[in-house]
Protein backbone atom coordinates (compact mmCIF):
# COMPACT_ATOMS: atom_id res chain seq x y z
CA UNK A 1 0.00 0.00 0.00
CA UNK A 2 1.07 3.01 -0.93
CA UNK A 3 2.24 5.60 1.63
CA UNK A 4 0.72 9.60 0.90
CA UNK A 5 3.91 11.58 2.02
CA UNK A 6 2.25 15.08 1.67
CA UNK A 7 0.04 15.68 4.42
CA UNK A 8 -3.23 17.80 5.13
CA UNK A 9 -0.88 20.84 6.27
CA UNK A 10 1.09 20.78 2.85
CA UNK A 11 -1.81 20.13 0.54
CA UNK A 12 -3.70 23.45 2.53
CA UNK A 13 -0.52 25.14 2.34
CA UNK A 14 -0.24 24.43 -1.55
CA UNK A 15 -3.38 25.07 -2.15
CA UNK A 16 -3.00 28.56 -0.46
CA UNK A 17 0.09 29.41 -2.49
CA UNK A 18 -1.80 29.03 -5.40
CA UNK A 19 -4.95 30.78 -4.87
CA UNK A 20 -2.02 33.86 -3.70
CA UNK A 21 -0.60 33.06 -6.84
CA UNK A 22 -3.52 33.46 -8.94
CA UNK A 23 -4.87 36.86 -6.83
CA UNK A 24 -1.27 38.40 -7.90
CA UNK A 25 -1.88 37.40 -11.65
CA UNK A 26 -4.77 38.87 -11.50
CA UNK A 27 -4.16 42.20 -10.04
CA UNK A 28 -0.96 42.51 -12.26
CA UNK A 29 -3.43 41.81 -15.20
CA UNK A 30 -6.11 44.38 -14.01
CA UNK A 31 -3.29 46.39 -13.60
CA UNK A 32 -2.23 46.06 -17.04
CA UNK A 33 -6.23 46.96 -18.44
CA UNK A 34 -5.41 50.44 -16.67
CA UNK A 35 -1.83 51.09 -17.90
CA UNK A 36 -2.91 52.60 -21.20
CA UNK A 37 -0.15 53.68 -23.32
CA UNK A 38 -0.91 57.09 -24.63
CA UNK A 39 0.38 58.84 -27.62
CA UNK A 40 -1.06 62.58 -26.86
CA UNK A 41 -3.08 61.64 -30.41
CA UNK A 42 -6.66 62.06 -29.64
CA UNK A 43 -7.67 59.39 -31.87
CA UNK A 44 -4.91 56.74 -31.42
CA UNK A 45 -5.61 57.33 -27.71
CA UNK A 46 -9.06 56.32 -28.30
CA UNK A 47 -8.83 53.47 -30.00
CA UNK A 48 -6.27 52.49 -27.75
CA UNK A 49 -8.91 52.79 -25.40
CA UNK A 50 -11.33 50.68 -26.84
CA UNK A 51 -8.76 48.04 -27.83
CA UNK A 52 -8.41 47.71 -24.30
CA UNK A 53 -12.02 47.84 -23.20
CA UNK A 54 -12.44 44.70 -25.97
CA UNK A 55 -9.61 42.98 -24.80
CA UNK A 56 -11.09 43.60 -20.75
CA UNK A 57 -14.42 42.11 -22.47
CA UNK A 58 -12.66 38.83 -24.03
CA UNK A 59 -10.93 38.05 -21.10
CA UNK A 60 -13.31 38.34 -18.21
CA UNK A 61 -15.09 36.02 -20.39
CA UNK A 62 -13.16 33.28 -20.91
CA UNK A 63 -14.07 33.11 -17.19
CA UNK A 64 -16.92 34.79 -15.91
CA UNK A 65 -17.51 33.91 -12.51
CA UNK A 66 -13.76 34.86 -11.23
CA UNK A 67 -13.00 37.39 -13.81
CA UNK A 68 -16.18 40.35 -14.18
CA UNK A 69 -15.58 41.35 -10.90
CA UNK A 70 -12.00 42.99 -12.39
CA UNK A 71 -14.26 45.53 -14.33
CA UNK A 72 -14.51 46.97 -10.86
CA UNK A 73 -10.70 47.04 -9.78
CA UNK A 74 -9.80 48.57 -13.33
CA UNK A 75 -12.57 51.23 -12.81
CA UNK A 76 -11.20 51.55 -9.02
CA UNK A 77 -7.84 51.52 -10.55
CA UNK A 78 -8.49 54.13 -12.83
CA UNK A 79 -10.35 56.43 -10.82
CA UNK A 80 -6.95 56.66 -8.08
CA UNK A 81 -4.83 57.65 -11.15
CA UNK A 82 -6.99 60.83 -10.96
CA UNK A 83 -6.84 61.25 -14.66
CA UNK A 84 -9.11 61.56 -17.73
CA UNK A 85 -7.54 61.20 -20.75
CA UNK A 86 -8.80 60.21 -24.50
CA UNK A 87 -7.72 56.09 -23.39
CA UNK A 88 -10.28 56.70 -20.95
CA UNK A 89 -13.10 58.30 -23.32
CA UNK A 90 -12.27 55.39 -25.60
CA UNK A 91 -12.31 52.49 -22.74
CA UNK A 92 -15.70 53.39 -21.36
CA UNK A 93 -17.16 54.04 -24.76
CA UNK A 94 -16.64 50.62 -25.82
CA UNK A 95 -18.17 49.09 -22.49
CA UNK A 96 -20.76 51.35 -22.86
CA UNK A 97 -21.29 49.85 -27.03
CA UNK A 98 -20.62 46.30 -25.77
CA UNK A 99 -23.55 46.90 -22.85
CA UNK A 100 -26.29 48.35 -25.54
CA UNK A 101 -28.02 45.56 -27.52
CA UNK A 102 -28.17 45.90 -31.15
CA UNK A 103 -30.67 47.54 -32.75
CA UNK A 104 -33.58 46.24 -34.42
């Protein structure tokens, strides 16, 4: 029979690292959504705006349930940068597209 050499302590322990793990991935990605590169170009700084939003979109998607709640910490995130800049106009205007059904 054999013998489990990792015991209750190390699996918790483990299991802890990774869920630490996976927090710090996450707010280095959220902090990456509000790190917009800007140019000083009003339109390149929108679109790089909504290129962001979209990509925000796509990847709290791929997992819903752990990932929409990072709309919040990029808004948060945004919000103690204390600026408003054309990345910004262009971010929320694409969540605000995405959020509008089509029309008929």
């Amino acid at each position: 029979m054999a013998t489990n050499l990792i015991s209750n302590d190390d699996a918790v322990r483990d299991n802890d690292m990774a869920n630490v793990s996976r927090a710090k991935i996450m707010r280095d990605e959220i902090k990456n959504f509000a790190r917009m590169p800007e140019t000083g170009d009003y339109a390149t700084d929108c679109e790089t705006g909504r290129r962001t939003a979209e990509d925000l979109i796509m990847w709290m998607a791929k997992a819903p349930a752990t990932n929409t709640p990072a709309l919040g910490k990029v808004v948060q995130e945004l919000v103690e940068r204390g600026r408003w800049e054309a990345v910004h106009i262009g971010f929320f205007q694409r969540l605000a597209d995405r959020s509008l059904p089509a029309p008929a």
